[in-house]
Structures are given as structure tokens and as C-alpha cells.
PDB file of N, CA and C in Angstrom:
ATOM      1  N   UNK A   1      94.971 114.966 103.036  1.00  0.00           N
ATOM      2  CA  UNK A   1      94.039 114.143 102.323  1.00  0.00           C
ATOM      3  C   UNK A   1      94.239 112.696 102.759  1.00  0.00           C
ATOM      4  N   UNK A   2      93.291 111.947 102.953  1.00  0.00           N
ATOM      5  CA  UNK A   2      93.028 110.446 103.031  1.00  0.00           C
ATOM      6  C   UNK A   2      92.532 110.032 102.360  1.00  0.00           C
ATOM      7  N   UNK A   3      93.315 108.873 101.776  1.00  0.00           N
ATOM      8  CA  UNK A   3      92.893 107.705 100.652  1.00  0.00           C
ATOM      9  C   UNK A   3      92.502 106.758 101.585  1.00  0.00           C
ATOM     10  N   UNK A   4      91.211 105.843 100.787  1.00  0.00           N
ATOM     11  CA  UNK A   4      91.481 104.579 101.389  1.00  0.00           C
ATOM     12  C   UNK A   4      89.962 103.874 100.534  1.00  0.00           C
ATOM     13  N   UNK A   5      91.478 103.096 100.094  1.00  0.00           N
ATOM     14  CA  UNK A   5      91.173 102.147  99.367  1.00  0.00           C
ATOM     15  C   UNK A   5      89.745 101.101  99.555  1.00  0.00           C
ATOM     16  N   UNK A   6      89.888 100.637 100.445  1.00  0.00           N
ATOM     17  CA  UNK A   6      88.712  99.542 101.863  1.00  0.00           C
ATOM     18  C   UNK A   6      87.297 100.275 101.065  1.00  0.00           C
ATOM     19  N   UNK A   7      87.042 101.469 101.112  1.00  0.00           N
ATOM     20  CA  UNK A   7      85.568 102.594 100.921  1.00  0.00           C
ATOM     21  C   UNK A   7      85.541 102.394  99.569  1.00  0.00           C
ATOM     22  N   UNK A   8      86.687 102.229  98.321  1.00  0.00           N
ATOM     23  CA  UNK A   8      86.248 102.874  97.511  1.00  0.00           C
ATOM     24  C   UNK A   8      85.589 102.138  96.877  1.00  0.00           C
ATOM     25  N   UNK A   9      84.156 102.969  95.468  1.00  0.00           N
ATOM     26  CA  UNK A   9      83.333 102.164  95.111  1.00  0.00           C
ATOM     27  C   UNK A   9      83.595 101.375  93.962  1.00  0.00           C
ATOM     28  N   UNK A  10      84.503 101.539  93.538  1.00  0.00           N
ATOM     29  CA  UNK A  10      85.186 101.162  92.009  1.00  0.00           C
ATOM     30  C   UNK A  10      85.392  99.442  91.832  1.00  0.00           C
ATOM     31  N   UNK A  11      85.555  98.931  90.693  1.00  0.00           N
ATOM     32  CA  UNK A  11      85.844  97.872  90.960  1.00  0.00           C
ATOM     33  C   UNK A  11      86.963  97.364  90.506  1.00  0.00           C
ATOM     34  N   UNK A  12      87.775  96.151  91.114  1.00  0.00           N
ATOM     35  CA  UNK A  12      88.712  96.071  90.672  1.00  0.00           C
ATOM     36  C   UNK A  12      89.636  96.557  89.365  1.00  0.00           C
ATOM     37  N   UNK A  13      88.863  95.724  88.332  1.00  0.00           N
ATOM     38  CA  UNK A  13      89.119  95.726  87.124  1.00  0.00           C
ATOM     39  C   UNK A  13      89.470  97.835  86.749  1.00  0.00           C
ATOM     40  N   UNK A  14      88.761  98.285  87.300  1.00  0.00           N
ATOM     41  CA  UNK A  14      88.838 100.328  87.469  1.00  0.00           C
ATOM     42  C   UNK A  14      90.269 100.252  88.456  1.00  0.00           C
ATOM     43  N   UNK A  15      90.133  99.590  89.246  1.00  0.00           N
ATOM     44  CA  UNK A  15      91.265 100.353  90.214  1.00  0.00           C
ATOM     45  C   UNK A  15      92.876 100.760  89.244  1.00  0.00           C
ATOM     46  N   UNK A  16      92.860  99.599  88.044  1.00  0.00           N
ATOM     47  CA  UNK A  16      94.393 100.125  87.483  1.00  0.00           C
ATOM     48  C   UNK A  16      94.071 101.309  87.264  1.00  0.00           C
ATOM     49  N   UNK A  17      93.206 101.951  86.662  1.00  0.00           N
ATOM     50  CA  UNK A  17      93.370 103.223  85.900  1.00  0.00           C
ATOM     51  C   UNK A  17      93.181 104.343  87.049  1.00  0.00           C
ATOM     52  N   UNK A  18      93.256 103.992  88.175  1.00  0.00           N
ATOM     53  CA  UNK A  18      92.922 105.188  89.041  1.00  0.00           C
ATOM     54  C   UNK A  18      93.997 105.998  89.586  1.00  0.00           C
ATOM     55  N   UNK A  19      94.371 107.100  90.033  1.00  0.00           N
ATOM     56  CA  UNK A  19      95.864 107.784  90.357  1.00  0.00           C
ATOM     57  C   UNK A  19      96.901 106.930  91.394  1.00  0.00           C
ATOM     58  N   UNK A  20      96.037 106.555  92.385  1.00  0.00           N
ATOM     59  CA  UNK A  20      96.452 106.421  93.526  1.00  0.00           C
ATOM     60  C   UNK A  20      97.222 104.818  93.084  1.00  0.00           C
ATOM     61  N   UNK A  21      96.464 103.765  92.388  1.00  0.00           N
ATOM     62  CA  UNK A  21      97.285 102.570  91.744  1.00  0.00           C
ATOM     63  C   UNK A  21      97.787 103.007  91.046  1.00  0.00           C
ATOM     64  N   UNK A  22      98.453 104.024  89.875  1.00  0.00           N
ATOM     65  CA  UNK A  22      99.132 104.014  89.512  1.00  0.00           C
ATOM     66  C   UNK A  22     100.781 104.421  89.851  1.00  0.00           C
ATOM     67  N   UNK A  23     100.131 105.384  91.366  1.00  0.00           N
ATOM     68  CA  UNK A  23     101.304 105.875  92.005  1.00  0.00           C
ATOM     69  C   UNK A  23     102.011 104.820  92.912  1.00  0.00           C
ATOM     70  N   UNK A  24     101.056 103.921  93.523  1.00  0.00           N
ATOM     71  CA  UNK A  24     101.803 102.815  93.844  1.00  0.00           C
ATOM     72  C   UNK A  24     102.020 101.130  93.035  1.00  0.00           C
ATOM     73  N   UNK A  25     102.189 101.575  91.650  1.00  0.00           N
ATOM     74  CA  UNK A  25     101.881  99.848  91.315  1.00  0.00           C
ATOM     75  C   UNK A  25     103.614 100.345  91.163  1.00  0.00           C
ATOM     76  N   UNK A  26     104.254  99.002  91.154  1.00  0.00           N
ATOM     77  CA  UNK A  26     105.917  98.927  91.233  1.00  0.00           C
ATOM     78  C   UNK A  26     106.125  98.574  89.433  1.00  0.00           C
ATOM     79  N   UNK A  27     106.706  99.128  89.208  1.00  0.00           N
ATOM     80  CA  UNK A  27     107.327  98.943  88.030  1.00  0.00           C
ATOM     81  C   UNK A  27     107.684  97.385  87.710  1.00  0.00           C
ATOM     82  N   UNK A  28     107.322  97.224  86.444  1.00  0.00           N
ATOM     83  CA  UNK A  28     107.820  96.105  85.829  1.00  0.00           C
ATOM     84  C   UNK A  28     109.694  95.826  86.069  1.00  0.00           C
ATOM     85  N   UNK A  29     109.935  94.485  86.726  1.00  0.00           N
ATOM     86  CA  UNK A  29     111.117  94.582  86.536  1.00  0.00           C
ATOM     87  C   UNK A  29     111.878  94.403  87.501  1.00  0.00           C
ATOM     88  N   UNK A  30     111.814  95.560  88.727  1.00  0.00           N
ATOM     89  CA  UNK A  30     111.900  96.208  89.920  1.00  0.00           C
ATOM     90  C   UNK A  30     111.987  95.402  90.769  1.00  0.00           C
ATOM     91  N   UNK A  31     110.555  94.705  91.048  1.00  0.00           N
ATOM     92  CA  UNK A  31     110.296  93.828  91.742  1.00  0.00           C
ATOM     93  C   UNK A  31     111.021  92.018  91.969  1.00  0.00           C
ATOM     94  N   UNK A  32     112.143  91.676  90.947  1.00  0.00           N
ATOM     95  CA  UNK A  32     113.064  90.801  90.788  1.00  0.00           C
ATOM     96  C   UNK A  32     114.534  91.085  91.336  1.00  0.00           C
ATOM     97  N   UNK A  33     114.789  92.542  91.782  1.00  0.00           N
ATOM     98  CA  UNK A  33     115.409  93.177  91.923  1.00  0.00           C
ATOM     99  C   UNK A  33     116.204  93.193  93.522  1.00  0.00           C
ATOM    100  N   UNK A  34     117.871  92.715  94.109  1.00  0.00           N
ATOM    101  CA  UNK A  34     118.070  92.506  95.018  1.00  0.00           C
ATOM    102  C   UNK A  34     117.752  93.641  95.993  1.00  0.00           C
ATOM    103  N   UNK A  35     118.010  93.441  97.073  1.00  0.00           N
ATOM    104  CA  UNK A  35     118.068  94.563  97.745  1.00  0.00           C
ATOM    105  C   UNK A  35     119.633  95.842  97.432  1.00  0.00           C
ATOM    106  N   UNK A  36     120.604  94.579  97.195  1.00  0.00           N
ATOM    107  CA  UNK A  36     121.603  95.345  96.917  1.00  0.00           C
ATOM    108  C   UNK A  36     121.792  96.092  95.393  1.00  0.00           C
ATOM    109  N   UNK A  37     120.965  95.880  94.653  1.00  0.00           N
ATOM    110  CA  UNK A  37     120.585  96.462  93.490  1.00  0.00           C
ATOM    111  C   UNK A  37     119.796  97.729  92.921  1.00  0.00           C
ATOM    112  N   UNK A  38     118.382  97.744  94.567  1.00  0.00           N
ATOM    113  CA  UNK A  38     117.958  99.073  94.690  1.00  0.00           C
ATOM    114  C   UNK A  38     118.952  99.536  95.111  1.00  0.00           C
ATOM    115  N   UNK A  39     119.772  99.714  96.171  1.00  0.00           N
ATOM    116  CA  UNK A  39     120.624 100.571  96.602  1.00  0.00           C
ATOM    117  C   UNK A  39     121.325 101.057  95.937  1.00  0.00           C
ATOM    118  N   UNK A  40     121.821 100.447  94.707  1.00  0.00           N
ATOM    119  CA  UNK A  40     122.927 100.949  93.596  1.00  0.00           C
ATOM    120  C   UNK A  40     122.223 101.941  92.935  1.00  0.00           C
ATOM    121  N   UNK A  41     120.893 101.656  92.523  1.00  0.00           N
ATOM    122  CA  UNK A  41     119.943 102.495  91.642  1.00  0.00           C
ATOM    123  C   UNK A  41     119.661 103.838  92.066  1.00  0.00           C
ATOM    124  N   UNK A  42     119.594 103.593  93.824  1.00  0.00           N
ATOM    125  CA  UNK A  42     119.413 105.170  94.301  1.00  0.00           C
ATOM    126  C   UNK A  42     120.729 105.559  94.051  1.00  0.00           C
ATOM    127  N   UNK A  43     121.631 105.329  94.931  1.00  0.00           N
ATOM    128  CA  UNK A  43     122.670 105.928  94.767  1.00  0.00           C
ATOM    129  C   UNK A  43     123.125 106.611  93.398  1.00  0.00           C
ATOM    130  N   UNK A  44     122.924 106.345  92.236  1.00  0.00           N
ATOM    131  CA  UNK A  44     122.952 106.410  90.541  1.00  0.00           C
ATOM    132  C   UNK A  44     121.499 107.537  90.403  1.00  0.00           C
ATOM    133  N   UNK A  45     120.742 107.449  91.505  1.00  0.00           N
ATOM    134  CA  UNK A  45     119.845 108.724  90.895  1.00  0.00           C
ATOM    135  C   UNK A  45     119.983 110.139  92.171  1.00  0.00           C
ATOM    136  N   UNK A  46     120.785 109.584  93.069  1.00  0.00           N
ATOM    137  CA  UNK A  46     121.050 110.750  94.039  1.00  0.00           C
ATOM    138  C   UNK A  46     121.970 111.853  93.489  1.00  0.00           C
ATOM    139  N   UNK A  47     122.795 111.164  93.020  1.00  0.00           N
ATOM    140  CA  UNK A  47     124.281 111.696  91.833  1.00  0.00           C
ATOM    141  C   UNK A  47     123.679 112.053  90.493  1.00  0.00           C
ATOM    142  N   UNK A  48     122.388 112.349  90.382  1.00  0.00           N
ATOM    143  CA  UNK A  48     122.211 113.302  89.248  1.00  0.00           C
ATOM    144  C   UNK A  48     121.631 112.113  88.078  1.00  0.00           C
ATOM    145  N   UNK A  49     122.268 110.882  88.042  1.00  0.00           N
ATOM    146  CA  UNK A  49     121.799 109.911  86.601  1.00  0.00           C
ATOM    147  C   UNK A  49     120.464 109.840  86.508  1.00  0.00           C
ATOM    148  N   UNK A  50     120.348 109.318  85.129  1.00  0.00           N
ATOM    149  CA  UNK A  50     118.954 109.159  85.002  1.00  0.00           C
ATOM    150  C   UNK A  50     118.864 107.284  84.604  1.00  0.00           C
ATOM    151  N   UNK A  51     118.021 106.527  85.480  1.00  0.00           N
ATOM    152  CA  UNK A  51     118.197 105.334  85.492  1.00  0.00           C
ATOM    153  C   UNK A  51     117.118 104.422  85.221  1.00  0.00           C
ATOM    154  N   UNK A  52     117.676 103.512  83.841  1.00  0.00           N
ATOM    155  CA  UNK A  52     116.278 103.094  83.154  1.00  0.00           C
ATOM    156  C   UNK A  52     116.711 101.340  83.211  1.00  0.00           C
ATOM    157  N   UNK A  53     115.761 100.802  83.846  1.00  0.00           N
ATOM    158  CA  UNK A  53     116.158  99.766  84.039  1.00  0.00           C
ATOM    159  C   UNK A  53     115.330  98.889  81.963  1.00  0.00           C
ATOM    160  N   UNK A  54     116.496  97.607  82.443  1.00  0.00           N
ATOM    161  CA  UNK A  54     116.167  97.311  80.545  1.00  0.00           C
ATOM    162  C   UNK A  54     116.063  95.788  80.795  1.00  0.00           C
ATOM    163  N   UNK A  55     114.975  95.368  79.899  1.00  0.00           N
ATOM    164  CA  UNK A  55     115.059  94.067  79.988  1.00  0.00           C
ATOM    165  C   UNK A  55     115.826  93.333  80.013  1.00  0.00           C
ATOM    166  N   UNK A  56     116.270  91.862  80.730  1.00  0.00           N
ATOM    167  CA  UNK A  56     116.841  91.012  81.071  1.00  0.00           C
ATOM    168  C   UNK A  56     116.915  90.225  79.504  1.00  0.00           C
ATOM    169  N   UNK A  57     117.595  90.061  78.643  1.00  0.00           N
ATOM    170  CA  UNK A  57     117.302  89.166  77.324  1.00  0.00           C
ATOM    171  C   UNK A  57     117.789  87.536  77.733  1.00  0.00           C
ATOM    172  N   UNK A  58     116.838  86.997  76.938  1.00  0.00           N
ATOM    173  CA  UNK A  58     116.728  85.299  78.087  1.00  0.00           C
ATOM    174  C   UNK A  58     118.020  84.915  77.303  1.00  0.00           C
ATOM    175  N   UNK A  59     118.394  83.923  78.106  1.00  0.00           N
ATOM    176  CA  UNK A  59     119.231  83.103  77.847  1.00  0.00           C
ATOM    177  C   UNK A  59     119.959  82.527  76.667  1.00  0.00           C
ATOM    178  N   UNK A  60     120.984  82.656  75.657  1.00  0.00           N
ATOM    179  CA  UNK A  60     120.967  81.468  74.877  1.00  0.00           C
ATOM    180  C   UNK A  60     120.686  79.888  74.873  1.00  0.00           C
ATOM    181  N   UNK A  61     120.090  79.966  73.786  1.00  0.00           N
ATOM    182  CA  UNK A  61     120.075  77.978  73.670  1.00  0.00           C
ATOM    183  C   UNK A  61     120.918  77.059  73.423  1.00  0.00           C
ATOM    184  N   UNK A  62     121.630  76.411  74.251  1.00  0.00           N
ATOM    185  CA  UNK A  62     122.695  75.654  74.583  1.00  0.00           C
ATOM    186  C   UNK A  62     122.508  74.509  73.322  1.00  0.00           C
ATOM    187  N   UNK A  63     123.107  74.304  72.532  1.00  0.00           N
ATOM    188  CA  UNK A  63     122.477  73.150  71.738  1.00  0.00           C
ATOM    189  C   UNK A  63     123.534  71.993  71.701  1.00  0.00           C
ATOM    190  N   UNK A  64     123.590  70.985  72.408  1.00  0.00           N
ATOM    191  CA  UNK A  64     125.098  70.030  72.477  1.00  0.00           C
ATOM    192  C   UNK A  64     125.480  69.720  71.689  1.00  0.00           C
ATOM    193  N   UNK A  65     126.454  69.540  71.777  1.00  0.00           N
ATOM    194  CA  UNK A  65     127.317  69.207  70.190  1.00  0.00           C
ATOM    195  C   UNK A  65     128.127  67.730  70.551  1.00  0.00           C
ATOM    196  N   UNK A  66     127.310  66.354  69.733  1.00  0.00           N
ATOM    197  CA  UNK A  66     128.583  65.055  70.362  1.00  0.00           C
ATOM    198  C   UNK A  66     129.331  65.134  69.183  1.00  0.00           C
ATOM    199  N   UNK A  67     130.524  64.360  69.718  1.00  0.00           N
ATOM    200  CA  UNK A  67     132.069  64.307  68.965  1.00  0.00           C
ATOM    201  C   UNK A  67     131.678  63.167  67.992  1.00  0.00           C
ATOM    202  N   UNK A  68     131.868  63.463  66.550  1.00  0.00           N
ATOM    203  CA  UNK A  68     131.914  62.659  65.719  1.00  0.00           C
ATOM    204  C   UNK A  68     132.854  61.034  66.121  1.00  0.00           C
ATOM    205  N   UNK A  69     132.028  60.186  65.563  1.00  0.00           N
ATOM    206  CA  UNK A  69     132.445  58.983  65.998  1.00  0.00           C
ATOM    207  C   UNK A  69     133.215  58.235  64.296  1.00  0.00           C
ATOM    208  N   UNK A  70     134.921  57.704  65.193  1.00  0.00           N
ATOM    209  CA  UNK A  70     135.146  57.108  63.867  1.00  0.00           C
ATOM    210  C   UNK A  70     135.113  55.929  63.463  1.00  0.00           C
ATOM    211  N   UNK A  71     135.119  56.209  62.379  1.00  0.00           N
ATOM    212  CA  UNK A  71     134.641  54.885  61.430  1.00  0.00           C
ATOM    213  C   UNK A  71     136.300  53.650  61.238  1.00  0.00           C
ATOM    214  N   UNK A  72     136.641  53.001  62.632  1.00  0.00           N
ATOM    215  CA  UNK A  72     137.758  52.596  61.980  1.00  0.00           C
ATOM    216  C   UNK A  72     137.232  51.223  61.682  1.00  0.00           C
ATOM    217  N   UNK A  73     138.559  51.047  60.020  1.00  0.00           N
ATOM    218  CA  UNK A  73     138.235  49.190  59.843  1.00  0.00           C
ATOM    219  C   UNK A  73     139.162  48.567  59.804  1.00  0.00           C
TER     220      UNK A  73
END
């Protein structure tokens, strides 16, 4: 079978829902992902795991703290 995309009559906004974008759209996530990081992931699904990548949770908020100033008299 041949796909191709170039012919088809659909329009953008259709193409998400169609098989063929869904088989190639890349996962959320993935795509931030080193090279040396896929490699770990296969390796972790060659060996049987099952591997769910999980959101990144942002950062804490650093909030500065200045040193009380004293009051000498």
C-alpha cells in the first residue's frame, strides 16, 4: 500500500484525525528528549518494561530571603 499525503483531499484541520497522522504524530514529550535518553527508553522496552514517560513538574519558586538588618543604637 501507498500513502501519500501530497494527493490527499482532506484538509488540514481533518488530517489529525486520520490513521496515518496519528501513526506518525510523536508523542507529547518525546520530542524534548536527548538522543541519549531514547536509547535508554528502548533499551527499557527491549527487556520486557513497560515505559511511560511523565511530565516534567516545573520548577520551584525561588523566593529570596534578605538577612534581617540590625537595629543598633
Amino acid at each position: 500500500m501507498i500513502i501519500d499525503c501530497g494527493r490527499c483531499d482532506r484538509t488540514a484541520r481533518e488530517c489529525r484525525e486520520c490513521v496515518v497522522g496519528a501513526l506518525l504524530t510523536t508523542p507529547d514529550g518525546i520530542s524534548d528528549l536527548t538522543p541519549g535518553e531514547l536509547q535508554a527508553i528502548e533499551v527499557f522496552e527491549l527487556a520486557g518494561f513497560e515505559v511511560e514517560l511523565l511530565e516534567t513538574p516545573e520548577p520551584p519558586v525561588v523566593v529570596p530571603m534578605f538577612p534581617r538588618r540590625r537595629h543598633v543604637a
